[in-house]
C-alpha atoms as a PDB file:
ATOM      1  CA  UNK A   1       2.199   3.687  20.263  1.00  0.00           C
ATOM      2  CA  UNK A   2       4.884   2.401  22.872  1.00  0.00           C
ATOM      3  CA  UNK A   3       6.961  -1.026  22.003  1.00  0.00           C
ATOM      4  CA  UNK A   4       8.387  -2.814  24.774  1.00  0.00           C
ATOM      5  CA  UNK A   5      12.671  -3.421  23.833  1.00  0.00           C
ATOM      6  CA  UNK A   6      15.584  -5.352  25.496  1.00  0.00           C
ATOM      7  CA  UNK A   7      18.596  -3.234  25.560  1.00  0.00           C
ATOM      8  CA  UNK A   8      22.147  -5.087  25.854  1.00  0.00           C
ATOM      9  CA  UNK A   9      22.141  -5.498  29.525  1.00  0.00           C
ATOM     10  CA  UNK A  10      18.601  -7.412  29.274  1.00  0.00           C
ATOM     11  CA  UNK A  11      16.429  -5.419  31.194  1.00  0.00           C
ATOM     12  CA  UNK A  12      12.916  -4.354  29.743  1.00  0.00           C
ATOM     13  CA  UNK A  13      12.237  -0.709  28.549  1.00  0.00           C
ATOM     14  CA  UNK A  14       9.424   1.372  27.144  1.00  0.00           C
ATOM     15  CA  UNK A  15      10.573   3.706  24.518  1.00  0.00           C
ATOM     16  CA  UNK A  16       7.664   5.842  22.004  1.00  0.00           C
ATOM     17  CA  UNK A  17       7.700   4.919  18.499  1.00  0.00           C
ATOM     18  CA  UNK A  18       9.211   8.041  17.275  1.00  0.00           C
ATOM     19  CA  UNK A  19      12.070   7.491  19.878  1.00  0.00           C
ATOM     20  CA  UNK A  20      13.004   4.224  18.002  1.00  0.00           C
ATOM     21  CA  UNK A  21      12.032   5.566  14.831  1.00  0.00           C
ATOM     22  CA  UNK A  22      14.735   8.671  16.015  1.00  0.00           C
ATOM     23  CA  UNK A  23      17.213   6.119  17.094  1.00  0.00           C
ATOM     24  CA  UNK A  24      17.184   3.954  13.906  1.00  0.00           C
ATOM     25  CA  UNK A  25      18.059   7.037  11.995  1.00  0.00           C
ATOM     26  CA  UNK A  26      20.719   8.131  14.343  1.00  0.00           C
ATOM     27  CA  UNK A  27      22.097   4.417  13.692  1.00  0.00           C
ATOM     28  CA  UNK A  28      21.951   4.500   9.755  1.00  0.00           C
ATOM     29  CA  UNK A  29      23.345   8.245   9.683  1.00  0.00           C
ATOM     30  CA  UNK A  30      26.524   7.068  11.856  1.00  0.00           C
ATOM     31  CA  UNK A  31      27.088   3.962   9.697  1.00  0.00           C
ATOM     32  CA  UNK A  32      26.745   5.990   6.563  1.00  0.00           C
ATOM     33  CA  UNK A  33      29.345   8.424   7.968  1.00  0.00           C
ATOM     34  CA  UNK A  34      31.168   5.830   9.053  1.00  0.00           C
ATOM     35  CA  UNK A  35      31.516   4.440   5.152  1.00  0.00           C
ATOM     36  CA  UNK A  36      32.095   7.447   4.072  1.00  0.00           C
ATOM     37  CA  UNK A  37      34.916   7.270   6.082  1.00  0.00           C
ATOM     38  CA  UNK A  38      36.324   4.246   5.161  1.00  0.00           C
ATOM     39  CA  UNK A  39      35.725   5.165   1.438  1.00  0.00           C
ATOM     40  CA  UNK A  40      37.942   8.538   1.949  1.00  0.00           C
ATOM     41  CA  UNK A  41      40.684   6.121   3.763  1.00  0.00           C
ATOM     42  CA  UNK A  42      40.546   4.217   1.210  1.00  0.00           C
ATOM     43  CA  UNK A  43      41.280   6.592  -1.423  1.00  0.00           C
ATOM     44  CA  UNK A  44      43.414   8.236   0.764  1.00  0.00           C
ATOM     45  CA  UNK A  45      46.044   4.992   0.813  1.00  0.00           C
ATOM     46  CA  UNK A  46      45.533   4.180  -3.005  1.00  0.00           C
ATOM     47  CA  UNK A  47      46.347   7.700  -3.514  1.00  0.00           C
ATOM     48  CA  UNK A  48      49.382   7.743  -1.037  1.00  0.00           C
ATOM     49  CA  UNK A  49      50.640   4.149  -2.343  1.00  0.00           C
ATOM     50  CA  UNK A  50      50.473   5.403  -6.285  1.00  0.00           C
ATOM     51  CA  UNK A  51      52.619   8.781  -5.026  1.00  0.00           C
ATOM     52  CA  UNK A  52      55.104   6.526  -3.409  1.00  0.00           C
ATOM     53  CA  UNK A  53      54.983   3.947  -6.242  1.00  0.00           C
ATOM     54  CA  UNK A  54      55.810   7.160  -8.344  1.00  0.00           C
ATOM     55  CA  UNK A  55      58.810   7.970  -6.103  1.00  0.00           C
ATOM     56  CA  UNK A  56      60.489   4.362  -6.206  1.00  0.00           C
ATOM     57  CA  UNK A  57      60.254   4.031 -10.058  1.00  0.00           C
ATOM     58  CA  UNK A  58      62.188   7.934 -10.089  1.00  0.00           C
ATOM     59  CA  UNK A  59      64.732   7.054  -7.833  1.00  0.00           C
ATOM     60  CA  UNK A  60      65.651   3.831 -10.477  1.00  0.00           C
ATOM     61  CA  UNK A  61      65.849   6.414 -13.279  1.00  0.00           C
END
């Protein structure tokens, strides 16, 4: 089954289902990674603000 899509520069294209169906997944697996991400920043600055809240409360000791 073909579907009929408008891309971002407006212009009609034919694309197969599976090539959507391919594409959709491609989308959801890079925002996944991309929260993953985000997640392992996150940690990474809550980890790296605790270490240097550790530091600051040595150096008043």
């Amino acid at each position: 089954m073909d579907f009929m899509v408008r891309d971002d520069k407006k212009t009609t294209k034919h694309y197969l289902e599976e090539e959507l169906y391919n594409n959709g997944n491609l989308k959801i697996e890079r925002l996944e990674r991309l929260k993953l991400l985000m997640e392992m920043c996150e940690m990474y600055r809550s980890k790296k603000a605790i270490r240097i809240g550790d530091e600051s409360n040595n150096k008043n000791l």
